[in-house]
N, C-alpha and C. Protein backbone atom coordinates (compact mmCIF):
# COMPACT_ATOMS: atom_id res chain seq x y z
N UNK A 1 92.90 106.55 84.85
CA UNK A 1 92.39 105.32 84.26
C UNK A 1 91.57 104.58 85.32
N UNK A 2 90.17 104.44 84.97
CA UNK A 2 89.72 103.38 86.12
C UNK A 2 90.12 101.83 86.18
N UNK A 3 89.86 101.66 87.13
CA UNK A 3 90.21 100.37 87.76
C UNK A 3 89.18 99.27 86.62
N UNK A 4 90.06 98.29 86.51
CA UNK A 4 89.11 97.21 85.71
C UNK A 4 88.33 96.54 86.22
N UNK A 5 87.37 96.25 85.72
CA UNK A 5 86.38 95.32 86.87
C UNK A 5 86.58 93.83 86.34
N UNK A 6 86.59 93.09 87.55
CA UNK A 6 86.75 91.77 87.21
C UNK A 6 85.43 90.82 87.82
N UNK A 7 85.04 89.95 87.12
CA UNK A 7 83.94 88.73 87.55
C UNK A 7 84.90 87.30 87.75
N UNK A 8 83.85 86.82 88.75
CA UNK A 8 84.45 85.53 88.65
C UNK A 8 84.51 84.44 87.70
N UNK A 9 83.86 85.14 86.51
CA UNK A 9 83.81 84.25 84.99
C UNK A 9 85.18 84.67 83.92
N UNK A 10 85.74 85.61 84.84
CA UNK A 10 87.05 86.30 83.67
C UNK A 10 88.51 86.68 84.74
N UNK A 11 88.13 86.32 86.11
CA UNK A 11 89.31 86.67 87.18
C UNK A 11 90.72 86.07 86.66
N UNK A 12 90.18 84.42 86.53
CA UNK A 12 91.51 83.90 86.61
C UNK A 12 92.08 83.93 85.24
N UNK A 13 91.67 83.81 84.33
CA UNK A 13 91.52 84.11 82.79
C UNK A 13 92.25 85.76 82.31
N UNK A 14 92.30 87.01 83.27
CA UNK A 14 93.23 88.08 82.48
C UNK A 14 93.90 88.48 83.31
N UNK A 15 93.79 87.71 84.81
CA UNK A 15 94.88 87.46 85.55
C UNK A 15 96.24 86.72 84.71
N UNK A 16 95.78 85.58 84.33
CA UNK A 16 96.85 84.59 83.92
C UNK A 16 97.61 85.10 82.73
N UNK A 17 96.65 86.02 82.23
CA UNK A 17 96.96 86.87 80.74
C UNK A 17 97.95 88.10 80.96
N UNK A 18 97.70 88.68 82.38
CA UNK A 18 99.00 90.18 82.51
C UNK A 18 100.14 89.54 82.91
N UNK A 19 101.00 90.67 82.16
CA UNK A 19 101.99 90.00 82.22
C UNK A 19 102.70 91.08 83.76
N UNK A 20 103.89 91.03 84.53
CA UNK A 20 104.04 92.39 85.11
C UNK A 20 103.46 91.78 87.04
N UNK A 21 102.75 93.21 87.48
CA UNK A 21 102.22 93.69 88.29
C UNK A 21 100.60 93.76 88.40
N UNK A 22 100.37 93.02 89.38
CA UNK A 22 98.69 93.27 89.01
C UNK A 22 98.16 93.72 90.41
N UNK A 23 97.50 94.38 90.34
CA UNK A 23 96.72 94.64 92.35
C UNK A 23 95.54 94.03 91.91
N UNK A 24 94.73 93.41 92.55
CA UNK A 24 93.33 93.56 92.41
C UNK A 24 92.91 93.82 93.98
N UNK A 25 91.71 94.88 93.97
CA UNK A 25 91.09 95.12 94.88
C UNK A 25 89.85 94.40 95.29
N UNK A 26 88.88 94.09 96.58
CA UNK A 26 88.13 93.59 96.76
C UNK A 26 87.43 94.19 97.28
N UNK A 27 86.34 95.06 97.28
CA UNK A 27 85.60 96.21 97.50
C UNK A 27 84.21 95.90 97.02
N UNK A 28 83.31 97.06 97.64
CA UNK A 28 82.12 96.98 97.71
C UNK A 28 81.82 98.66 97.41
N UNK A 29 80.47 98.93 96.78
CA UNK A 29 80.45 100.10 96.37
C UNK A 29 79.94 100.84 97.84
N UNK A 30 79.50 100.21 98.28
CA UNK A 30 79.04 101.43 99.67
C UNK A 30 79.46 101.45 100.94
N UNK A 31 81.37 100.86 100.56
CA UNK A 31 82.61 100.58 101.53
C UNK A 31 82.83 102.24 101.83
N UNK A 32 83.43 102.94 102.33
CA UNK A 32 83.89 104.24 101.97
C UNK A 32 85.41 103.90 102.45
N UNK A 33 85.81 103.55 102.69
CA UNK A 33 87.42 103.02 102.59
C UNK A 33 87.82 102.51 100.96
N UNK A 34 86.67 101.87 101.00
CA UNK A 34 87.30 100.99 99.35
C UNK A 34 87.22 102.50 98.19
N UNK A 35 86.34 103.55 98.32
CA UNK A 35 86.10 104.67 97.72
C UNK A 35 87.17 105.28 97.80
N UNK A 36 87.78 105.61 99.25
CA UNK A 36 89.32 106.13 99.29
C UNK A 36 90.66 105.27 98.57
N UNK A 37 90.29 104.31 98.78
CA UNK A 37 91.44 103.43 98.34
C UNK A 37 91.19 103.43 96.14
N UNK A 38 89.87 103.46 96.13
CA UNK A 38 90.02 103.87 94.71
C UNK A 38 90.23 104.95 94.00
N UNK A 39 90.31 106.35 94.95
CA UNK A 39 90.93 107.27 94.68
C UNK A 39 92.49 107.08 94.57
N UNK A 40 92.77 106.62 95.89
CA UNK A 40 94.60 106.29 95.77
C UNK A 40 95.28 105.19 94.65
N UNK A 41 94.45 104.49 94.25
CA UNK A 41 94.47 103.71 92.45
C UNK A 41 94.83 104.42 91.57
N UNK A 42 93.59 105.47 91.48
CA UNK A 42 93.25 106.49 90.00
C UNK A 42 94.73 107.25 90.53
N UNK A 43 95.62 107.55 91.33
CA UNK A 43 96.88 108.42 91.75
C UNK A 43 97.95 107.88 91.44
N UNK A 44 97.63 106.47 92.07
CA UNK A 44 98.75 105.59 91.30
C UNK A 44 99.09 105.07 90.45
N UNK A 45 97.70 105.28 89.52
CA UNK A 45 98.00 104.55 88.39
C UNK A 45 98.58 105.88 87.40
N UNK A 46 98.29 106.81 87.99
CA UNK A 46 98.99 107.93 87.04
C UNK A 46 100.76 108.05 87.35
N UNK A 47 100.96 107.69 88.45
CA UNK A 47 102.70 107.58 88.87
C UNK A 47 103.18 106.11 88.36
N UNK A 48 102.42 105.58 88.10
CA UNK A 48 102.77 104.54 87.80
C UNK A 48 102.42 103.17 87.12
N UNK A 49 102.35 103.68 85.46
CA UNK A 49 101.27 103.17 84.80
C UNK A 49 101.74 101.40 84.71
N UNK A 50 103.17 101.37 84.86
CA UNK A 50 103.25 99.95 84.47
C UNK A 50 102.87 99.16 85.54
N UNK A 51 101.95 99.45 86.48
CA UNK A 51 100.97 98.73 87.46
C UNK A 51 99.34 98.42 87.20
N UNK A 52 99.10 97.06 86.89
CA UNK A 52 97.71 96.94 86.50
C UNK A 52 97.05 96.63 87.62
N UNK A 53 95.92 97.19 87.82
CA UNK A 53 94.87 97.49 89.02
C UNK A 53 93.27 97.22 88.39
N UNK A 54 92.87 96.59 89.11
CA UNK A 54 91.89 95.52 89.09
C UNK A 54 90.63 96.02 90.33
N UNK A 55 89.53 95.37 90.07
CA UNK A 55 88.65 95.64 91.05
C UNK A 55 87.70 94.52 91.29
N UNK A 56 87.18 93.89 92.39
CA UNK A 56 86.35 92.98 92.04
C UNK A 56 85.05 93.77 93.15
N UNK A 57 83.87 93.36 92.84
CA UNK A 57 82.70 94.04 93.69
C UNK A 57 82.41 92.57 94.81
N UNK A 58 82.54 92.66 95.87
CA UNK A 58 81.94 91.23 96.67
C UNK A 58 80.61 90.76 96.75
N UNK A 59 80.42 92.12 96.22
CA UNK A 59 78.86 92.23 96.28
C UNK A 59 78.34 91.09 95.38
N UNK A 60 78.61 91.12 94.00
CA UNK A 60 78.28 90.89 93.03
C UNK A 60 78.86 89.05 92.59
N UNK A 61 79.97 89.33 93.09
CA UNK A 61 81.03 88.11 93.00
C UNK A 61 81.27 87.21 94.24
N UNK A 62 80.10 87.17 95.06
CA UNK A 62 80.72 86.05 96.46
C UNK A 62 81.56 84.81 96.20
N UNK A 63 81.53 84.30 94.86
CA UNK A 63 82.79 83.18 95.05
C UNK A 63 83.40 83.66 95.08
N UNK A 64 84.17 84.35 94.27
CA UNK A 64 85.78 84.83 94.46
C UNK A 64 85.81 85.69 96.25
N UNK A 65 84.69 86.39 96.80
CA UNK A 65 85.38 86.69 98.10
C UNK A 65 85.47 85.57 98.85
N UNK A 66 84.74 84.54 98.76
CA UNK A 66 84.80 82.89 99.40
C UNK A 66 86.12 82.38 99.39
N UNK A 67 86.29 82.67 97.85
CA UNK A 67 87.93 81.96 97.66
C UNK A 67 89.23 82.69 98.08
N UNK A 68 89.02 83.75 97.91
CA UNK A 68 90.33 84.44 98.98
C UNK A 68 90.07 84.93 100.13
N UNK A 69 89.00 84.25 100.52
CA UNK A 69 89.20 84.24 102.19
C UNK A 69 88.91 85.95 102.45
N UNK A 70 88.07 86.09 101.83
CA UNK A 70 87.90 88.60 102.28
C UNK A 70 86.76 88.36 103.36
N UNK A 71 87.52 88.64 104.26
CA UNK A 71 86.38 89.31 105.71
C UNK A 71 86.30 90.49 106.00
N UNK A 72 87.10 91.43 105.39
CA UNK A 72 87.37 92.74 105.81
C UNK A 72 87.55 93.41 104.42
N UNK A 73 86.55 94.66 103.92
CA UNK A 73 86.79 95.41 103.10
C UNK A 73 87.59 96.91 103.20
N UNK A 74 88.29 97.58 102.28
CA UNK A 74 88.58 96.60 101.35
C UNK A 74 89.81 95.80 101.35
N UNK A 75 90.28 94.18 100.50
CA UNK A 75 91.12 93.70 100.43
C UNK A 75 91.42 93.38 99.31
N UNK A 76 92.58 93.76 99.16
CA UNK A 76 94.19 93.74 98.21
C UNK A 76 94.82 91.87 98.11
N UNK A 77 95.22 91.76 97.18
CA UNK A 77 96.12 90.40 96.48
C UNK A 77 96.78 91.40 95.26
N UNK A 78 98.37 91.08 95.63
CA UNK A 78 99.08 91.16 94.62
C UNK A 78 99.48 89.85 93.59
N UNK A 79 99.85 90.54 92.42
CA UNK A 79 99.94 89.05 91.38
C UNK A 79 101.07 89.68 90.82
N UNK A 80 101.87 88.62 90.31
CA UNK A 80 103.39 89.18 89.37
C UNK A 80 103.61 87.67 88.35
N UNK A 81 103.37 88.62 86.96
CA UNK A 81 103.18 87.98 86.14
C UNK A 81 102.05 86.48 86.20
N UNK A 82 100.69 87.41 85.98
CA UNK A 82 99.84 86.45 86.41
C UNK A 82 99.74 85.30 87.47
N UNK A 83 100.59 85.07 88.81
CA UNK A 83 100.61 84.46 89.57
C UNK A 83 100.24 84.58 90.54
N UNK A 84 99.63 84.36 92.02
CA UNK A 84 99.08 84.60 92.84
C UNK A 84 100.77 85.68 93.59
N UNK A 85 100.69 85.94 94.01
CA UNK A 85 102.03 86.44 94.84
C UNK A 85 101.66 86.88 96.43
N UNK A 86 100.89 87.75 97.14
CA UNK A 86 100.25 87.57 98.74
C UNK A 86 99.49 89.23 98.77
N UNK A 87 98.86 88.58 99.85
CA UNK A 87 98.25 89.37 100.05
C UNK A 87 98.71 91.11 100.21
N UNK A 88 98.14 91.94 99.90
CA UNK A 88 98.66 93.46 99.95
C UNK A 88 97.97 94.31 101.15
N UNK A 89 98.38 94.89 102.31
CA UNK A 89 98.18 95.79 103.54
C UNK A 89 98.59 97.15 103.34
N UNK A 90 97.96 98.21 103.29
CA UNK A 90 98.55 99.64 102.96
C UNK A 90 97.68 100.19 102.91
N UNK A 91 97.65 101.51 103.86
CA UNK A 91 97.55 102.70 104.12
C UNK A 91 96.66 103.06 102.36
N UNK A 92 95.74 104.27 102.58
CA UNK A 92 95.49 104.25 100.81
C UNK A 92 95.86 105.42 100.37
N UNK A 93 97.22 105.77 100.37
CA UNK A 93 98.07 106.67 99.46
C UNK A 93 98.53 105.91 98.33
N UNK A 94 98.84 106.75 97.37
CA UNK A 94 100.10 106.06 96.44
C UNK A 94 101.32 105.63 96.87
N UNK A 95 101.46 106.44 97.78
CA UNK A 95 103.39 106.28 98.24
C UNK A 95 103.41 105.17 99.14
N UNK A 96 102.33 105.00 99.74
CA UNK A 96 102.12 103.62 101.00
C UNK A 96 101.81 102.50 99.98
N UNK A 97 100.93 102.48 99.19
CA UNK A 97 100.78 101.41 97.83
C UNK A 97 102.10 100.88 97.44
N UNK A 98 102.88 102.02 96.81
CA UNK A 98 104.36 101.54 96.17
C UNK A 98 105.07 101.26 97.11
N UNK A 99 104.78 101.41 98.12
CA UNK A 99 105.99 101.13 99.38
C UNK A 99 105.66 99.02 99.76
N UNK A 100 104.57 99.13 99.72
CA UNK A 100 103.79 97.73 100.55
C UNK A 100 104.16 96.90 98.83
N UNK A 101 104.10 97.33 97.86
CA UNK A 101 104.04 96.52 96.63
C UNK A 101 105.53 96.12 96.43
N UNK A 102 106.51 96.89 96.92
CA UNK A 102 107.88 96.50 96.84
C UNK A 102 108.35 96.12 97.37
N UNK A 103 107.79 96.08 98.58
CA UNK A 103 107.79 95.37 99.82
C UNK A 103 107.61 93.59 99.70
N UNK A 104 106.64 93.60 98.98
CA UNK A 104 106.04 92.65 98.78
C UNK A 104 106.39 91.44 97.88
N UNK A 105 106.75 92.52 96.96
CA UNK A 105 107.68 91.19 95.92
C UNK A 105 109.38 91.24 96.18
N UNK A 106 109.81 92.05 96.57
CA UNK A 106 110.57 91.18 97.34
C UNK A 106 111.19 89.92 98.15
N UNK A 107 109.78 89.61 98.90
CA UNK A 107 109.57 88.83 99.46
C UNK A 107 109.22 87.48 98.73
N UNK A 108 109.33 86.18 98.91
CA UNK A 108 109.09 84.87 98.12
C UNK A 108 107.36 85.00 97.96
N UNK A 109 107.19 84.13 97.01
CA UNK A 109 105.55 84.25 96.83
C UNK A 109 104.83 83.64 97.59
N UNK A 110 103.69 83.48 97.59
CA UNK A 110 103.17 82.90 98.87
C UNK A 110 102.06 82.16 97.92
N UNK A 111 101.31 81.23 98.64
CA UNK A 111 100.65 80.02 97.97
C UNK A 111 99.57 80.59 98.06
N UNK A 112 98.33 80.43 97.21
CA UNK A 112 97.03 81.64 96.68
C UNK A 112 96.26 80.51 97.58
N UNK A 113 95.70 81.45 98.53
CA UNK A 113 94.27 81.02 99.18
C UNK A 113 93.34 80.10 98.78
């Protein structure tokens, strides 16, 4: 399943709408990390469909990289049940994904950039 693409006219809007797990990525098409890391998506989203995965282009969308603060592509924000929840760091496997995502909510939420 590919990754959804998100604008900054519909981010916060089907953010607020999933219910669950959300990744969104912050990538650029001629990143080649963000290319790997969207391979390790399309992997994970097959191990693990009840994870919604998101994509935003910086290219295209500079407010939203303005607003979460992205200096470095690509960058990860996890959300649980439409809420900001923190930032996401991981390796771009699936198994490093699910590891950093459980990791993560575990942990208390953290206040959205």
């Amino acid at each position: 399943m590919p990754l959804i693409q998100l604008s900054q006219f519909d981010f916060h809007h089907v953010l607020n709408e999933t219910p669950s797990t959300s990744v969104v990525m912050f990538g650029s098409p001629e990143c080649g990390a963000c290319r790997r890391l969207k391979q390790a998506f399309d992997q994970l989203a097959q191990i693990a469909p009840e994870l919604h995965l998101f994509e935003v282009d910086v290219q295209r969308d500079t407010a939203l990289a303005r607003e979460f603060e992205v200096f470095h592509l690509p960058s990860m924000f996890l959300f649980q049940n439409g809420r900001y929840h923190a930032p996401l760091h991981s390796h771009a496997t699936p198994d490093a994904l699910q590891r950093q995502i459980a990791l993560a909510l575990a942990q208390p939420a953290q206040e959205a950039p």
